[in-house]
N, C-alpha and C. Protein backbone atom coordinates (compact mmCIF):
# COMPACT_ATOMS: atom_id res chain seq x y z
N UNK A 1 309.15 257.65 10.84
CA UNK A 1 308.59 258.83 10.22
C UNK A 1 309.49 260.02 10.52
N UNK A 2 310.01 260.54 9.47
CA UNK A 2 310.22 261.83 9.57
C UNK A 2 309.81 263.45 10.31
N UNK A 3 310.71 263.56 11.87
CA UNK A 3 309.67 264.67 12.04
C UNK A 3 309.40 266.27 11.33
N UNK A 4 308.40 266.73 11.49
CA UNK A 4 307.99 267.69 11.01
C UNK A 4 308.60 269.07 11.54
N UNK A 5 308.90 269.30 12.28
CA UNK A 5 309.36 270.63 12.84
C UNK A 5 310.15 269.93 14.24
N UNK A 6 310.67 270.72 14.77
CA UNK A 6 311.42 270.39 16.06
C UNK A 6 310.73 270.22 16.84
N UNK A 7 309.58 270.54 17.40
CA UNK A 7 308.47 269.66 18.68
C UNK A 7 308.31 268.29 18.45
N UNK A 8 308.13 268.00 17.08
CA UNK A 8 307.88 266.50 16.51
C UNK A 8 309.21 265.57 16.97
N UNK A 9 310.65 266.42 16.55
CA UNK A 9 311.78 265.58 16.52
C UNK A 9 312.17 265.31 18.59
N UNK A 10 311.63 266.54 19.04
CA UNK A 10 311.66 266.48 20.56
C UNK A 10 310.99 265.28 21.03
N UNK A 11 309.52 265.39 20.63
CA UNK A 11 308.90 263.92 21.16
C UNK A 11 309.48 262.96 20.32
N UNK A 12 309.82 262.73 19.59
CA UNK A 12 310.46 261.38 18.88
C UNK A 12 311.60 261.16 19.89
N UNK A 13 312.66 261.94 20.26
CA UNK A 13 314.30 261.63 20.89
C UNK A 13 313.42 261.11 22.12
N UNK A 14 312.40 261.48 22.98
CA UNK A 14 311.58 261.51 24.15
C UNK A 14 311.16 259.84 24.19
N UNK A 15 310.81 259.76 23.11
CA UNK A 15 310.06 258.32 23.04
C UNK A 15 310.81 257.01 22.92
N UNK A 16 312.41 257.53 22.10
CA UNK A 16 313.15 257.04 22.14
C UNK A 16 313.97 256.65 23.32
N UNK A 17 314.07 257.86 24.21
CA UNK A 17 314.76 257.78 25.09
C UNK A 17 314.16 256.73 26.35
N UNK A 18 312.95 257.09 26.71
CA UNK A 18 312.04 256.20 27.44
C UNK A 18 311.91 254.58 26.78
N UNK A 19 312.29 254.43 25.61
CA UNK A 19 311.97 253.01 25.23
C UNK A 19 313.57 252.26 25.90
N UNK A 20 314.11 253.29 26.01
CA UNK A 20 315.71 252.89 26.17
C UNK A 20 315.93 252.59 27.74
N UNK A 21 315.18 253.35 28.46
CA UNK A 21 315.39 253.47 29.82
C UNK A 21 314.36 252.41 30.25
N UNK A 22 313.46 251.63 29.43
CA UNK A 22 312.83 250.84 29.98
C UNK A 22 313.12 249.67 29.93
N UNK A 23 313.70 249.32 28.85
CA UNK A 23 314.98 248.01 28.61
C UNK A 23 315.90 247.69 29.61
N UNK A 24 316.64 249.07 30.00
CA UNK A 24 317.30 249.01 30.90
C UNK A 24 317.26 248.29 32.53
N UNK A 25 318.24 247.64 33.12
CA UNK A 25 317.82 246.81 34.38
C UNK A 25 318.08 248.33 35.24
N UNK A 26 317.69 247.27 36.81
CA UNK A 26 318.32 248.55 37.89
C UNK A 26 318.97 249.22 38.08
N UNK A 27 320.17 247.93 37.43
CA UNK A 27 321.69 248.10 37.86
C UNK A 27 322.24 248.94 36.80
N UNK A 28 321.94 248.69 35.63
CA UNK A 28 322.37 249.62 34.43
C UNK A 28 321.92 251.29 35.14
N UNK A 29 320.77 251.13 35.37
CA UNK A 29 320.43 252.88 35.33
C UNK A 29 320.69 253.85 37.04
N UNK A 30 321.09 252.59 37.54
CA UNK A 30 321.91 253.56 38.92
C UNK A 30 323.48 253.58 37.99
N UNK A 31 324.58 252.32 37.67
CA UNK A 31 325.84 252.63 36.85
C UNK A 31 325.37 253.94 36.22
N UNK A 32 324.51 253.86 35.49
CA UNK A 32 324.19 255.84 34.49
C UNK A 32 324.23 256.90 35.64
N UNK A 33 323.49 256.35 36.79
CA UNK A 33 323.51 257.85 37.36
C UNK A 33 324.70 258.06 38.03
N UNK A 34 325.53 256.93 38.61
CA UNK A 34 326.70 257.63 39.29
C UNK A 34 327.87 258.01 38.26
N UNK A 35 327.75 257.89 37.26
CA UNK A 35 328.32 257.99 35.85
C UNK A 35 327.98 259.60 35.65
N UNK A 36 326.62 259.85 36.07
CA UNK A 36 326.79 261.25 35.33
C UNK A 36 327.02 262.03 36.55
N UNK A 37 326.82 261.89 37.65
CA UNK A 37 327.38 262.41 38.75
C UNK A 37 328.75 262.26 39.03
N UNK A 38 329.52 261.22 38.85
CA UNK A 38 330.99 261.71 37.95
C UNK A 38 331.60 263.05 37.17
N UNK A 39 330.48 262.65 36.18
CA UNK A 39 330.71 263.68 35.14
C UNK A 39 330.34 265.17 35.38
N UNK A 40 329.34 265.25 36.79
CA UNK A 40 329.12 266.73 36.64
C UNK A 40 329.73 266.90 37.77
N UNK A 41 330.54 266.47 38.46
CA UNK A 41 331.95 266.53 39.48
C UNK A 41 333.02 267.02 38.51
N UNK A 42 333.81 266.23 37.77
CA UNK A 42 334.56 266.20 36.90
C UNK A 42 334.16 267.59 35.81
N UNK A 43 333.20 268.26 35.82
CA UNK A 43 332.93 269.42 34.75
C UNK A 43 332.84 270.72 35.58
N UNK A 44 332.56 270.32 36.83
CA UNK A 44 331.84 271.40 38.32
C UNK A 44 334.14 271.67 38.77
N UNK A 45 334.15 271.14 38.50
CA UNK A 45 336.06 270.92 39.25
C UNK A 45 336.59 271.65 38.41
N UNK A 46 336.20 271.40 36.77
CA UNK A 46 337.06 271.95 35.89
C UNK A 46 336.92 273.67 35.79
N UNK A 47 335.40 273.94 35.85
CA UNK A 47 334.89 275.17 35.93
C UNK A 47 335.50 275.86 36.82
N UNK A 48 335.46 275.53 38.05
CA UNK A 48 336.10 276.20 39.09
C UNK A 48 337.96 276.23 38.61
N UNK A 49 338.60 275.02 38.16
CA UNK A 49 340.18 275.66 38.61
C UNK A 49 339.96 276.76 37.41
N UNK A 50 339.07 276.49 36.45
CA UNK A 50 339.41 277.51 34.93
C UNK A 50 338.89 279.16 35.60
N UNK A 51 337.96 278.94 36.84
CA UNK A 51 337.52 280.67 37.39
C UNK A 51 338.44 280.78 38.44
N UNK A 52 339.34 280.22 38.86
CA UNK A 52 340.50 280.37 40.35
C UNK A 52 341.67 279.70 39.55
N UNK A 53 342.30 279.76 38.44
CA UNK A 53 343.58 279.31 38.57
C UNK A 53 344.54 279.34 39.58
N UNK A 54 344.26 280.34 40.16
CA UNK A 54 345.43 280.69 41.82
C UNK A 54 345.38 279.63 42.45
N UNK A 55 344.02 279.00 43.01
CA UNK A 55 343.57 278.25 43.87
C UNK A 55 344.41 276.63 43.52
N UNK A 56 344.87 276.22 45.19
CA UNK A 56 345.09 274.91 44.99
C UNK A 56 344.69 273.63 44.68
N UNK A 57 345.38 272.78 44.45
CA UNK A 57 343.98 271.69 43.80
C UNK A 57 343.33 271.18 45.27
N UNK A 58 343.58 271.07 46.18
CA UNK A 58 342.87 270.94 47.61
C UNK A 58 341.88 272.28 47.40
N UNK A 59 341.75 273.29 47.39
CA UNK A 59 340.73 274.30 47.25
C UNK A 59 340.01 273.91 46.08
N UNK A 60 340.31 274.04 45.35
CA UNK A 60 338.89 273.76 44.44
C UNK A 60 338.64 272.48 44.35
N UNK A 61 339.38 271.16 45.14
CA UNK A 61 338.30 270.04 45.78
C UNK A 61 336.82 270.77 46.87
N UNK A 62 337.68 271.27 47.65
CA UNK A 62 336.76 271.36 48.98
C UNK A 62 336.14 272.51 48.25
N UNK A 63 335.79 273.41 47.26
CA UNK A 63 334.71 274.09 46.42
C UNK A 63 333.83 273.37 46.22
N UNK A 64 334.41 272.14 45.50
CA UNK A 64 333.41 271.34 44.97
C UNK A 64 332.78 270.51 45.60
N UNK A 65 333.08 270.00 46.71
CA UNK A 65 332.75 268.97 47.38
C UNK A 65 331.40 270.21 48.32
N UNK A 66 331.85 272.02 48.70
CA UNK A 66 331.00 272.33 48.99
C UNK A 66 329.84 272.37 48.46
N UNK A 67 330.05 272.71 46.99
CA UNK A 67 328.53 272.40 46.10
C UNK A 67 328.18 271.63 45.94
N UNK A 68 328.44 270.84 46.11
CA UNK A 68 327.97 269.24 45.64
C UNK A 68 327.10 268.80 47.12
N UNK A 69 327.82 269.33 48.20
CA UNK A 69 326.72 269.17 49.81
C UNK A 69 325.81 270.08 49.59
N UNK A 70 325.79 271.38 48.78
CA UNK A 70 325.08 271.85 49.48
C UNK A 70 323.59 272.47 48.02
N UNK A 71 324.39 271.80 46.93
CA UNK A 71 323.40 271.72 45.83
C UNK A 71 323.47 272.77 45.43
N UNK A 72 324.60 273.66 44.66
CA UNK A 72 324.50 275.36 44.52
C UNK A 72 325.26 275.03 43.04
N UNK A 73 324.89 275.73 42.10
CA UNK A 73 325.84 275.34 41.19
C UNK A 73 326.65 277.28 41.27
């Protein structure tokens, strides 16, 4: 069915998404999470050298590795 306005198409992607994650084994949906914790390393790293170009790539590791201990974006 076609949704009706965007709340409709929200719970539809929602319902979808949960039918997807329930298929899914253990092992698939920890691979997803260290996958996207990759990815928000890899986006958290980029942000930083693009606000400190000065900074060495050892500094904006140990930036990131500080946020990432200490949960700060």
């Amino acid at each position: 069915m076609k949704p009706k306005n965007i709340e409709e198409y929200l719970e539809q992607a929602e319902e979808y998404r949960q039918s997807i994650f329930r298929k899914m084994t253990a092992k698939e949906k920890l691979d997803l999470s260290f996958s996207l914790y990759r990815t928000a390393w890899k986006l958290k790293r980029a942000a930083i050298k693009h606000a400190h170009p000065e900074w060495t790539d050892e500094q904006v590791e140990n930036k990131v590795k500080e946020i990432f201990l200490y949960a700060q974006s």
